[in-house]
PDB file of N, CA and C in Angstrom:
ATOM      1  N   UNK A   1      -0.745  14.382 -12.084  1.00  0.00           N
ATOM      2  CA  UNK A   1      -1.205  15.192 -10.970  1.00  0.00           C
ATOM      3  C   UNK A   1      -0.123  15.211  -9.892  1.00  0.00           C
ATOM      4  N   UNK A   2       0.299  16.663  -9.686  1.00  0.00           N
ATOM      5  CA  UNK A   2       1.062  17.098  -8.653  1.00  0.00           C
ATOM      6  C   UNK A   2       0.921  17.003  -6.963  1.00  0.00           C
ATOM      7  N   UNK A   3       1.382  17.253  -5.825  1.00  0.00           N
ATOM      8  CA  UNK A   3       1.392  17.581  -4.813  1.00  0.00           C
ATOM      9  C   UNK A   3      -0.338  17.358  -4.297  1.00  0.00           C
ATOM     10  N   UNK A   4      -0.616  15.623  -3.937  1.00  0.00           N
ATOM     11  CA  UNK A   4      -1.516  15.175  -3.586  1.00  0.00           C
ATOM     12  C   UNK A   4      -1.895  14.796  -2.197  1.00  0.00           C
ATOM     13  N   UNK A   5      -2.570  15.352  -1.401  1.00  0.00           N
ATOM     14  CA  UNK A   5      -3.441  14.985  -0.264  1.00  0.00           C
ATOM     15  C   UNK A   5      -4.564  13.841   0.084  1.00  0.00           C
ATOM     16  N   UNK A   6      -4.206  12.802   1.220  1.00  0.00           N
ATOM     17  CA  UNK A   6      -5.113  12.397   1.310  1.00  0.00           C
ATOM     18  C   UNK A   6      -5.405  11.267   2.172  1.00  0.00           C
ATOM     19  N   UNK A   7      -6.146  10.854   2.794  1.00  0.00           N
ATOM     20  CA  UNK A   7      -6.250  10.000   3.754  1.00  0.00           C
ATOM     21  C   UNK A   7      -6.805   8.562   2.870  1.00  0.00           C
ATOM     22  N   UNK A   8      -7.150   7.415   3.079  1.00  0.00           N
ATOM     23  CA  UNK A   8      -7.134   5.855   2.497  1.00  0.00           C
ATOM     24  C   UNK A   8      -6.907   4.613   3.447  1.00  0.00           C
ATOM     25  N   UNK A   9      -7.715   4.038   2.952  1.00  0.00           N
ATOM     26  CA  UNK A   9      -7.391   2.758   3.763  1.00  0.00           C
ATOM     27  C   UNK A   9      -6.657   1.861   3.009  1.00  0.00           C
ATOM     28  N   UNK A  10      -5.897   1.299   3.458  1.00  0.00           N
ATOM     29  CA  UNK A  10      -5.294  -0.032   2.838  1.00  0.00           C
ATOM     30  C   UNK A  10      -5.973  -1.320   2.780  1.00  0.00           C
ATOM     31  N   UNK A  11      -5.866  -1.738   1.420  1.00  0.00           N
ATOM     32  CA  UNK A  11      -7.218  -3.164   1.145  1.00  0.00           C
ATOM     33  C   UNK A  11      -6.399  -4.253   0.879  1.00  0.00           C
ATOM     34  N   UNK A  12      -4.917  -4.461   0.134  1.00  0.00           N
ATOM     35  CA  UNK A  12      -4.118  -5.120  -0.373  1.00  0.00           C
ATOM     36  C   UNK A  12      -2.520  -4.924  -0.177  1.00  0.00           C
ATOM     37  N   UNK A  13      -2.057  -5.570  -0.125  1.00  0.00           N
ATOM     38  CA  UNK A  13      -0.398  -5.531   0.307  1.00  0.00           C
ATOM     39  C   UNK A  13       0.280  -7.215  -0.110  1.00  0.00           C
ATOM     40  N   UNK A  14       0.077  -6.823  -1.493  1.00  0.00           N
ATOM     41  CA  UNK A  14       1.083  -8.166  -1.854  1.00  0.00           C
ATOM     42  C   UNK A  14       2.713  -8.740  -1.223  1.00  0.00           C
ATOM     43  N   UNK A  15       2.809  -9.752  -1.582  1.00  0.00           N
ATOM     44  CA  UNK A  15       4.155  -9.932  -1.173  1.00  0.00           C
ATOM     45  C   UNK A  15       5.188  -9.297  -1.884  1.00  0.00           C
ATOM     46  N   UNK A  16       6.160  -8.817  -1.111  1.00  0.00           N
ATOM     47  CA  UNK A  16       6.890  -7.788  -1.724  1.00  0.00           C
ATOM     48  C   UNK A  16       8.200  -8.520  -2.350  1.00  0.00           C
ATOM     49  N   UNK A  17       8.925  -8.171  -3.538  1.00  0.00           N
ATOM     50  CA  UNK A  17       9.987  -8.617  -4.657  1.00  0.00           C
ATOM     51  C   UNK A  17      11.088  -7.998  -4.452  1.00  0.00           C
ATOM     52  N   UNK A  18      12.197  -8.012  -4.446  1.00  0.00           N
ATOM     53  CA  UNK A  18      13.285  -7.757  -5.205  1.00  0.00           C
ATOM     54  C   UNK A  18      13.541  -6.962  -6.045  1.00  0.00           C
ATOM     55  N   UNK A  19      14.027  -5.841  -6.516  1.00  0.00           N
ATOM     56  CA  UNK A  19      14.289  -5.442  -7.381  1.00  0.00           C
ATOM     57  C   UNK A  19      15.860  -4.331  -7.536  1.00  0.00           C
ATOM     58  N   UNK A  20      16.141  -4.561  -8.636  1.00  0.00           N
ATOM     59  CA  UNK A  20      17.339  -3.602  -9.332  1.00  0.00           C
ATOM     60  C   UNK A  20      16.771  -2.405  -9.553  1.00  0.00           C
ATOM     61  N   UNK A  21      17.169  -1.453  -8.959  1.00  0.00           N
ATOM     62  CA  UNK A  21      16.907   0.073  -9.089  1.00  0.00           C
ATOM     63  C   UNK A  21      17.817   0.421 -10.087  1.00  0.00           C
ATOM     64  N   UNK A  22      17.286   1.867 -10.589  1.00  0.00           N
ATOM     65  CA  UNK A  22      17.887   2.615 -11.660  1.00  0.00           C
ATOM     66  C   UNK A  22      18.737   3.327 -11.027  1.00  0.00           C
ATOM     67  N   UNK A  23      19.291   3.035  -9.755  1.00  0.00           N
ATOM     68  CA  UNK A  23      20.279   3.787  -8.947  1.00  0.00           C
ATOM     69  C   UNK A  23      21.171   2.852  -8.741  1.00  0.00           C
ATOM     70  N   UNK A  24      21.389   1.688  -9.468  1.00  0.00           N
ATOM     71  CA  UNK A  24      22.404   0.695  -9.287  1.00  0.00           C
ATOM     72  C   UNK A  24      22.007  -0.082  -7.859  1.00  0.00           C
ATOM     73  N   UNK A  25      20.989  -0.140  -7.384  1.00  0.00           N
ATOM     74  CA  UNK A  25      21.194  -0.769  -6.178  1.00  0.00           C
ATOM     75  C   UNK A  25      19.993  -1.937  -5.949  1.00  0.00           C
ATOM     76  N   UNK A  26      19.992  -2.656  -5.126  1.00  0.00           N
ATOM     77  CA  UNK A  26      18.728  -3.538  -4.987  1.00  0.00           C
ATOM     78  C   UNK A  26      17.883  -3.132  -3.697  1.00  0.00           C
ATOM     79  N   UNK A  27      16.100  -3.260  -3.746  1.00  0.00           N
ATOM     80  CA  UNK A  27      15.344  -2.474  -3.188  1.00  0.00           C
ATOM     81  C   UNK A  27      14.378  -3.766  -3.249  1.00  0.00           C
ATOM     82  N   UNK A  28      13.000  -3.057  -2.400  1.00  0.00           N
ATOM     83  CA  UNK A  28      12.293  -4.357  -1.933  1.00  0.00           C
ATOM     84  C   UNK A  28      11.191  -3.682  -1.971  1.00  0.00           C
ATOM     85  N   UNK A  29      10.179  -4.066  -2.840  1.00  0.00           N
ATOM     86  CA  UNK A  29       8.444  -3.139  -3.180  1.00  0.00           C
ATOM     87  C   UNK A  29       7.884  -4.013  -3.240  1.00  0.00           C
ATOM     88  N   UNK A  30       6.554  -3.167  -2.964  1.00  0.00           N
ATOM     89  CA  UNK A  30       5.552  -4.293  -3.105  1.00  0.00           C
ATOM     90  C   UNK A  30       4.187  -2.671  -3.524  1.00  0.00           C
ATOM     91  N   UNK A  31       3.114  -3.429  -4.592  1.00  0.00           N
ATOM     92  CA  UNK A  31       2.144  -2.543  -4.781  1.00  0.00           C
ATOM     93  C   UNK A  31       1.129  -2.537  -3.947  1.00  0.00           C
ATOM     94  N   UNK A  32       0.868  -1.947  -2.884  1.00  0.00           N
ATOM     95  CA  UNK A  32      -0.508  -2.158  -1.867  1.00  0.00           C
ATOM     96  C   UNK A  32      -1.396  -1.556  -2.575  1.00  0.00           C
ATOM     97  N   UNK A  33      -2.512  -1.714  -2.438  1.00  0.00           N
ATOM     98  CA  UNK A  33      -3.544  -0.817  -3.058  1.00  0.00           C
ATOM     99  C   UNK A  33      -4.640  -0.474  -2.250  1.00  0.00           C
ATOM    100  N   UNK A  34      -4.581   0.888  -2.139  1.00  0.00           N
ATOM    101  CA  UNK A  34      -5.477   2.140  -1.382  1.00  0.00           C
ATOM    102  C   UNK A  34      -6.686   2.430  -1.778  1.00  0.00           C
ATOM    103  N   UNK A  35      -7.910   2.957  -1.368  1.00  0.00           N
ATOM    104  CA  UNK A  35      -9.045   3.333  -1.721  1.00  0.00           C
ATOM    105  C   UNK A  35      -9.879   4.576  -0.791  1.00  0.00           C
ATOM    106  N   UNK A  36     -10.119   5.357  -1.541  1.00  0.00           N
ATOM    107  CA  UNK A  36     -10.716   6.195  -0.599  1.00  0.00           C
ATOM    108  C   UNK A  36     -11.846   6.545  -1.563  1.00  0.00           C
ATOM    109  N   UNK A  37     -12.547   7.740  -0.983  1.00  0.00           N
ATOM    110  CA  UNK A  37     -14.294   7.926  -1.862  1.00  0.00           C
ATOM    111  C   UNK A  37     -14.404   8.174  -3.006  1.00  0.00           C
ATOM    112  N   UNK A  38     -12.756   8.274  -3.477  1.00  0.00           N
ATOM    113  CA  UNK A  38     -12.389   8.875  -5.106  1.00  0.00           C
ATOM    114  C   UNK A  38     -12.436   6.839  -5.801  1.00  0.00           C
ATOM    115  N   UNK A  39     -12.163   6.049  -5.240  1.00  0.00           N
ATOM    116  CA  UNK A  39     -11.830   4.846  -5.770  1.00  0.00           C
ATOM    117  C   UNK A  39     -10.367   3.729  -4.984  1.00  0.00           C
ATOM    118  N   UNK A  40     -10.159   3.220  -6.336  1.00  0.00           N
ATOM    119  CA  UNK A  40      -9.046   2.646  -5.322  1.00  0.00           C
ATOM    120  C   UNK A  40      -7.852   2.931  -6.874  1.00  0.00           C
ATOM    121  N   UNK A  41      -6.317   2.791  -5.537  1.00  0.00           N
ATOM    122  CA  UNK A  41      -5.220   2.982  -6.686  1.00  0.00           C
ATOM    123  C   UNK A  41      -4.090   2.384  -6.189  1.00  0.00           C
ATOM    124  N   UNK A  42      -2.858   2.060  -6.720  1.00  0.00           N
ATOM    125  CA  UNK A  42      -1.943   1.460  -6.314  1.00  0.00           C
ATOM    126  C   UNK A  42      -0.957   2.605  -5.708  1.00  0.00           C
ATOM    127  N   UNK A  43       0.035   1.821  -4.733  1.00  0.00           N
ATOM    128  CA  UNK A  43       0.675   2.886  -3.868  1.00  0.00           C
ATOM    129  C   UNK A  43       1.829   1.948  -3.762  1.00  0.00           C
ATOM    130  N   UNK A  44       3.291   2.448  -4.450  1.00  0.00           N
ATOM    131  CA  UNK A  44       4.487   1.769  -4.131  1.00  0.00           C
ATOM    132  C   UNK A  44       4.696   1.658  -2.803  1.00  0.00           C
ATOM    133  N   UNK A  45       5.151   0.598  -1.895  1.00  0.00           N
ATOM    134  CA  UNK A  45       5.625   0.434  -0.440  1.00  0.00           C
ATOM    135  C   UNK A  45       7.208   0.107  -0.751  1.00  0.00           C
ATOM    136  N   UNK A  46       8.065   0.903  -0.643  1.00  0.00           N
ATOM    137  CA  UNK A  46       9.296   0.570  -0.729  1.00  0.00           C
ATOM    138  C   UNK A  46      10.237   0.148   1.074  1.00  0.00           C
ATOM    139  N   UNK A  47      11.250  -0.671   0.641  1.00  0.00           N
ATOM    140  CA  UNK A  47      11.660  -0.824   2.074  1.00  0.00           C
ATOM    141  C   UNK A  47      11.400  -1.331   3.581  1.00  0.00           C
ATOM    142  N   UNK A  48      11.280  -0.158   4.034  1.00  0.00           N
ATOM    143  CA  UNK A  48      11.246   0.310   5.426  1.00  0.00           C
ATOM    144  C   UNK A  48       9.548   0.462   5.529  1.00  0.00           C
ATOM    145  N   UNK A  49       8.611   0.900   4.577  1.00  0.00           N
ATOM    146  CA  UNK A  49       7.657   1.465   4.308  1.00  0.00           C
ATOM    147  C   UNK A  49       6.859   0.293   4.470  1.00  0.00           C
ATOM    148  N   UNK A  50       7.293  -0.860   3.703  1.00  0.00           N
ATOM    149  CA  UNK A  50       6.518  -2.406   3.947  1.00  0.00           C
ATOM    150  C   UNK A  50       5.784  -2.908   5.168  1.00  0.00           C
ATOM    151  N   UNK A  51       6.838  -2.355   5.761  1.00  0.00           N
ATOM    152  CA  UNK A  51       7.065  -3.322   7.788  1.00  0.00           C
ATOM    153  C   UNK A  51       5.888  -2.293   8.081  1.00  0.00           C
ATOM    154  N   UNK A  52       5.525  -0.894   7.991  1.00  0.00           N
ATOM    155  CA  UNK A  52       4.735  -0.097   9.088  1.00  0.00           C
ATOM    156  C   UNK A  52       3.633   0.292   8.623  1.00  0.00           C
ATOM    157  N   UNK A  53       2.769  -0.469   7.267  1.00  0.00           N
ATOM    158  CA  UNK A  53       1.758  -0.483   6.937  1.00  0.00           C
ATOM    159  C   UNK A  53       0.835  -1.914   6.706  1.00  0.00           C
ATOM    160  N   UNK A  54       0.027  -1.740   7.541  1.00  0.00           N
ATOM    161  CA  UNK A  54      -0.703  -3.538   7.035  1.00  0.00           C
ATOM    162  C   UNK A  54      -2.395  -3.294   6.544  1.00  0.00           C
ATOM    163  N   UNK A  55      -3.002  -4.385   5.725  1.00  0.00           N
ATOM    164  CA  UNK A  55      -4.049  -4.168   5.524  1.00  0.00           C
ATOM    165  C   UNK A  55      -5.125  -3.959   6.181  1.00  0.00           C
ATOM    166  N   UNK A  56      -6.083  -2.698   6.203  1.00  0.00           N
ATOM    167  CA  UNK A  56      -7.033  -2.570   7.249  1.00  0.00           C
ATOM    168  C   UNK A  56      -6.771  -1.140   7.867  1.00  0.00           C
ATOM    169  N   UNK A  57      -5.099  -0.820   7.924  1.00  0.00           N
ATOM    170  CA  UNK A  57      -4.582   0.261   8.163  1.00  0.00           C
ATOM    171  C   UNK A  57      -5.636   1.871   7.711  1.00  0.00           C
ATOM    172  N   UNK A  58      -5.570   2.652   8.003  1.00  0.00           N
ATOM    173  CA  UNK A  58      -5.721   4.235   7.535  1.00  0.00           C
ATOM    174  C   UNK A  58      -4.442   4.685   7.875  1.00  0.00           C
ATOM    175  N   UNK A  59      -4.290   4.957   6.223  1.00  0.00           N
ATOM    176  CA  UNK A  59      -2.625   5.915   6.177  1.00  0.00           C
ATOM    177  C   UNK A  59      -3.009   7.815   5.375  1.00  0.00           C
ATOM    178  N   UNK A  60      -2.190   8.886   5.926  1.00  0.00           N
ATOM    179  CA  UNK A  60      -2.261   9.911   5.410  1.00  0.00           C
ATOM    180  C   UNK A  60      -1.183   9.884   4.496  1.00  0.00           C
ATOM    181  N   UNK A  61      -1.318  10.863   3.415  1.00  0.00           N
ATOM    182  CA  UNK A  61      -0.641  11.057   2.167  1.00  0.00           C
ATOM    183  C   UNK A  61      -0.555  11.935   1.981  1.00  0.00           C
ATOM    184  N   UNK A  62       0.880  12.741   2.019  1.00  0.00           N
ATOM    185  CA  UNK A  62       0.764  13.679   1.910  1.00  0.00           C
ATOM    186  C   UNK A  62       2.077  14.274   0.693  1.00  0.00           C
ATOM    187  N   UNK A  63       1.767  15.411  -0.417  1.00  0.00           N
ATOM    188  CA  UNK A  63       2.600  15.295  -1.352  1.00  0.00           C
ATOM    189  C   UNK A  63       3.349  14.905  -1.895  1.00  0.00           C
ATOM    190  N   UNK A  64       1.888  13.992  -2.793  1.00  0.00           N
ATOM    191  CA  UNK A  64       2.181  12.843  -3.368  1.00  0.00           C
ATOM    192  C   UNK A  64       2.005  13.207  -5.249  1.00  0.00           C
ATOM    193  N   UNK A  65       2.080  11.962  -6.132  1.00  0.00           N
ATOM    194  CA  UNK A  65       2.022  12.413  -7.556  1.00  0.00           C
ATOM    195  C   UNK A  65       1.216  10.853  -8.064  1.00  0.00           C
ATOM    196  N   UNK A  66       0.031  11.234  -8.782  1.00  0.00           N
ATOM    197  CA  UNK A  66       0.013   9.979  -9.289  1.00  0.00           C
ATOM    198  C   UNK A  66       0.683  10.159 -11.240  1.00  0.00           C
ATOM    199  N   UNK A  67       1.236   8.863 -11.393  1.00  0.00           N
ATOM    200  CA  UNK A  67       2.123   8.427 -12.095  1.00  0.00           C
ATOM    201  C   UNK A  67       0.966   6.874 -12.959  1.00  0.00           C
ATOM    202  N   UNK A  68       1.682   6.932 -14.291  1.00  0.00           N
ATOM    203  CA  UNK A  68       0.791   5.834 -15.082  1.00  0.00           C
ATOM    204  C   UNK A  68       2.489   5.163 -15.109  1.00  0.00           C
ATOM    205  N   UNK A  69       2.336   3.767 -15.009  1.00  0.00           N
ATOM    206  CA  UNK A  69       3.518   2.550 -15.025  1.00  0.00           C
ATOM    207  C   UNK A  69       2.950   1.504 -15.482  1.00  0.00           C
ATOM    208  N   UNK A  70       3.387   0.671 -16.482  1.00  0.00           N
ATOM    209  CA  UNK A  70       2.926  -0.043 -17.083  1.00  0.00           C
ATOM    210  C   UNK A  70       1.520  -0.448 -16.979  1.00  0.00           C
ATOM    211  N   UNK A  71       1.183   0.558 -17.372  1.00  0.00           N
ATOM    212  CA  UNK A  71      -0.384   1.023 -17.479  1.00  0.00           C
ATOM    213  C   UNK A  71      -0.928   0.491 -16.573  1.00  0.00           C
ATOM    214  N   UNK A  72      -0.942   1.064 -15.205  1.00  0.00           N
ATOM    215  CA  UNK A  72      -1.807   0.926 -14.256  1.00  0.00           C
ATOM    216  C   UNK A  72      -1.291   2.462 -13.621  1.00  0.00           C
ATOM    217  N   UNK A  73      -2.244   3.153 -12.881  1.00  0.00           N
ATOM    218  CA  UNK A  73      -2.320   3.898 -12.294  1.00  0.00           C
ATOM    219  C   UNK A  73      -1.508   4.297 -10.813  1.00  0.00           C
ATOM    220  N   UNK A  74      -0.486   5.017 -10.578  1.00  0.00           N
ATOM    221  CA  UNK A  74       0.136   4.593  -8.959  1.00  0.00           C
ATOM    222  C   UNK A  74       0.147   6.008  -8.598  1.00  0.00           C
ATOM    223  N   UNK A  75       0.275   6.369  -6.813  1.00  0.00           N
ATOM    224  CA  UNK A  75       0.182   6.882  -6.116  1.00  0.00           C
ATOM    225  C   UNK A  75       2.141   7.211  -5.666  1.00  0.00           C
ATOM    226  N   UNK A  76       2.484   7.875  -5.866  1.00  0.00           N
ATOM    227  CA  UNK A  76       3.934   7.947  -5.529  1.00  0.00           C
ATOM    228  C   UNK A  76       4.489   9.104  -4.349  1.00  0.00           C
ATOM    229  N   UNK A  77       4.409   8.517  -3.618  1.00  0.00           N
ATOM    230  CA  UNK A  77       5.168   9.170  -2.267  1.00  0.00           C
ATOM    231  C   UNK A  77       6.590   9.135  -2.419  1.00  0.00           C
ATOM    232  N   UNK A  78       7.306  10.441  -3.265  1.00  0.00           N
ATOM    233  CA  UNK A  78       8.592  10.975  -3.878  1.00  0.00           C
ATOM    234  C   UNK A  78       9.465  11.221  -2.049  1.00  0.00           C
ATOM    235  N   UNK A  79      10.574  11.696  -2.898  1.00  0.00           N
ATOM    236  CA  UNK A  79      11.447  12.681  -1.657  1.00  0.00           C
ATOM    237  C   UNK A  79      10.638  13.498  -0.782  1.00  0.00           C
ATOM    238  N   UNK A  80       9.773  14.537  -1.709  1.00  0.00           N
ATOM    239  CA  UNK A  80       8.993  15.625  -1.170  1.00  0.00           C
ATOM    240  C   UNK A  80       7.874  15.418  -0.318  1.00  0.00           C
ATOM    241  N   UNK A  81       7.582  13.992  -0.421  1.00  0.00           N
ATOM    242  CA  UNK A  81       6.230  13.123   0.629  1.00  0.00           C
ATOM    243  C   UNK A  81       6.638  12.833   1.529  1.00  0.00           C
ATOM    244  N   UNK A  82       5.563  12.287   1.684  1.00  0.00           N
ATOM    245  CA  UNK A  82       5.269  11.803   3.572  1.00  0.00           C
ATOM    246  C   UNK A  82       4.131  10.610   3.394  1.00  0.00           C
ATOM    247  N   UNK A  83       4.224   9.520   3.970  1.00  0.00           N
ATOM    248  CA  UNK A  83       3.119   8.833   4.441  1.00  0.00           C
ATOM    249  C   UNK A  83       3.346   8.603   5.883  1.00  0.00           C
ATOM    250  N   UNK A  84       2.000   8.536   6.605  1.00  0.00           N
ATOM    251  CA  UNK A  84       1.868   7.631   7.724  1.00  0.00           C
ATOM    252  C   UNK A  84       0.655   7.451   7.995  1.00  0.00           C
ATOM    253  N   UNK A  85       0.813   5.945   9.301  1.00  0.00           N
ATOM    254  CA  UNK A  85      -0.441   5.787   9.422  1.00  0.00           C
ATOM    255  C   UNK A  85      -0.515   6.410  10.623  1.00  0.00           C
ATOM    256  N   UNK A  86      -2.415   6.605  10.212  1.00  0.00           N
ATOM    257  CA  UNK A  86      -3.266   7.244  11.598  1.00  0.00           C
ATOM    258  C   UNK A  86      -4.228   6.359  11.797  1.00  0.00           C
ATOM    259  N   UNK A  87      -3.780   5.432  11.722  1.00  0.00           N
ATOM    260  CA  UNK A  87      -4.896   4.277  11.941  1.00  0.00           C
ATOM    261  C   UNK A  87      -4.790   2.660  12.119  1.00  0.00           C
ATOM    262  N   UNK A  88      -4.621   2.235  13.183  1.00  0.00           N
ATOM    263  CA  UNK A  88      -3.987   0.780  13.276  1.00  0.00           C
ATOM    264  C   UNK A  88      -5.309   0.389  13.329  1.00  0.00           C
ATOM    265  N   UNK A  89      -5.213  -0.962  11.987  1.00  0.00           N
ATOM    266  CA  UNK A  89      -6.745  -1.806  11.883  1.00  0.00           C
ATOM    267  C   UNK A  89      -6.589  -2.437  13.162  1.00  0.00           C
ATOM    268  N   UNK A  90      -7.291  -2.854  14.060  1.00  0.00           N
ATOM    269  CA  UNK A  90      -7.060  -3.443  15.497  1.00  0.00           C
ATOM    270  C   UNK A  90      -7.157  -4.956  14.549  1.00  0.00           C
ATOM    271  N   UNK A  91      -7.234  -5.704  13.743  1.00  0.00           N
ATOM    272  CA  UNK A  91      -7.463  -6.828  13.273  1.00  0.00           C
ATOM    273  C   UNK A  91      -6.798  -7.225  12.099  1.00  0.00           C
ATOM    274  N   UNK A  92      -6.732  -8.036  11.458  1.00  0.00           N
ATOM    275  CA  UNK A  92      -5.926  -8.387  10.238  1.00  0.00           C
ATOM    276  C   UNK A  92      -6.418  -9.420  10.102  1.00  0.00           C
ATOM    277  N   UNK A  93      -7.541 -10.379   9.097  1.00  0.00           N
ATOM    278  CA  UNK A  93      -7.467 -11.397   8.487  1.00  0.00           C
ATOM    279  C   UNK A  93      -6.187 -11.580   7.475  1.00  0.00           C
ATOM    280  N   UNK A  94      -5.740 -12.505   7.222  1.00  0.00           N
ATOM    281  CA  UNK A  94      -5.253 -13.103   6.285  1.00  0.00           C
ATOM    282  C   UNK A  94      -5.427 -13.856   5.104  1.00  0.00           C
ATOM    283  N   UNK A  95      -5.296 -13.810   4.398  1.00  0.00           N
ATOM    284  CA  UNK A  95      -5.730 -14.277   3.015  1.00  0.00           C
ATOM    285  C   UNK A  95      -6.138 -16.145   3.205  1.00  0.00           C
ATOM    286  N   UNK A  96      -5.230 -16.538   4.085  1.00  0.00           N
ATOM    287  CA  UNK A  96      -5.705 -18.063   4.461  1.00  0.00           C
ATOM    288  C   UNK A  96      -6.522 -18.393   5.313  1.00  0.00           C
ATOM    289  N   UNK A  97      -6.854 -17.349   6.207  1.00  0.00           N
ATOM    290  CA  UNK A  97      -8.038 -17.144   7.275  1.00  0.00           C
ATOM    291  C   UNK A  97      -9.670 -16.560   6.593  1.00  0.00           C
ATOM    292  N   UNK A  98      -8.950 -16.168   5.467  1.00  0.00           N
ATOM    293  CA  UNK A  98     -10.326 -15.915   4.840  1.00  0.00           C
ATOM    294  C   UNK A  98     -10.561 -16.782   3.934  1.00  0.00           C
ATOM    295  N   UNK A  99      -9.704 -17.603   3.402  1.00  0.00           N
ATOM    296  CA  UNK A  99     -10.103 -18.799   2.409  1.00  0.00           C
ATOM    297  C   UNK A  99     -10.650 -19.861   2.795  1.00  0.00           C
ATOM    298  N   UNK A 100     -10.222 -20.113   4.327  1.00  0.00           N
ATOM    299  CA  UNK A 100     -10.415 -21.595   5.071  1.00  0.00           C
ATOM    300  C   UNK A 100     -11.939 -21.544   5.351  1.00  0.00           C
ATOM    301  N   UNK A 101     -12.736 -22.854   5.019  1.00  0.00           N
ATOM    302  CA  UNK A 101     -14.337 -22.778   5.759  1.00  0.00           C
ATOM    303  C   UNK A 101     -14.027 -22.625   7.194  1.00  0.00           C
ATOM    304  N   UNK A 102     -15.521 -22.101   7.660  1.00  0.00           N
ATOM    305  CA  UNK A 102     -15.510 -22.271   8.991  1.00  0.00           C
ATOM    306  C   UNK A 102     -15.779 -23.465   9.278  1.00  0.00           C
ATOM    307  N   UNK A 103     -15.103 -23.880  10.550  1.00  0.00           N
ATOM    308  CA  UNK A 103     -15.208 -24.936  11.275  1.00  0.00           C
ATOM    309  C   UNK A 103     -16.822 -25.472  11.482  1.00  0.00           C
ATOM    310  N   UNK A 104     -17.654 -26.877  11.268  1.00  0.00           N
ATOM    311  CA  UNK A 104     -18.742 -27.339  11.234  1.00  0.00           C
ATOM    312  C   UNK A 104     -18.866 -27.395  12.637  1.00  0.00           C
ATOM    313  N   UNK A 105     -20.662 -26.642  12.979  1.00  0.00           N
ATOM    314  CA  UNK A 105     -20.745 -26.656  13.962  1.00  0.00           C
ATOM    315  C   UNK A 105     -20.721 -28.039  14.585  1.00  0.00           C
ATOM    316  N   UNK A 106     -20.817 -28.277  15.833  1.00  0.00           N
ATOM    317  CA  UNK A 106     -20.671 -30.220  16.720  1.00  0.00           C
ATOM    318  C   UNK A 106     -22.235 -29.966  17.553  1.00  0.00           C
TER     319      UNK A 106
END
């Protein structure tokens, strides 16, 4: 699927890797994964793209392609795209803020 529209929230934003591009060069991704009323799907964050999206976010999407990669489903914001956000989560738990018990009441 071609030239995709669409607004999503961000639920996930792993830590982002390293990698050797097929352009000879080294690059820095990470798979966040988006959901809107259609479901949820993965969305490459390359770069620059990492730093200005966090979980909780609402980001627009705009001509985009989804793509099958080692068989999982992704969302690809090409040359011809655009993302941004329109939506700063005012909050951010963290994965260790949500693991930790709460403190016993005294």
């Amino acid at each position: 699927m071609n030239r995709i529209d669409l607004k999503a929230r961000v639920i996930e934003i792993p830590k982002p890797k390293s990698v050797f591009t097929k352009f000879g060069n080294f690059a820095t991704v990470t798979n966040a994964k988006v959901t809107d009323e259609t479901g949820i799907i993965q969305l490459p964050l390359w770069n620059e793209q990492i730093a200005t999206v966090s979980v909780g976010d609402t980001i627009q999407v705009e001509n985009a392609r989804v793509v099958t990669f080692r068989g999982e489903r992704q969302l690809r914001v090409g040359r011809g795209g655009q993302l941004s956000v329109i939506e700063k989560c005012a909050h951010t738990k963290t994965k260790k803020a949500i693991d930790s018990p709460s403190p016993a009441p005294q």
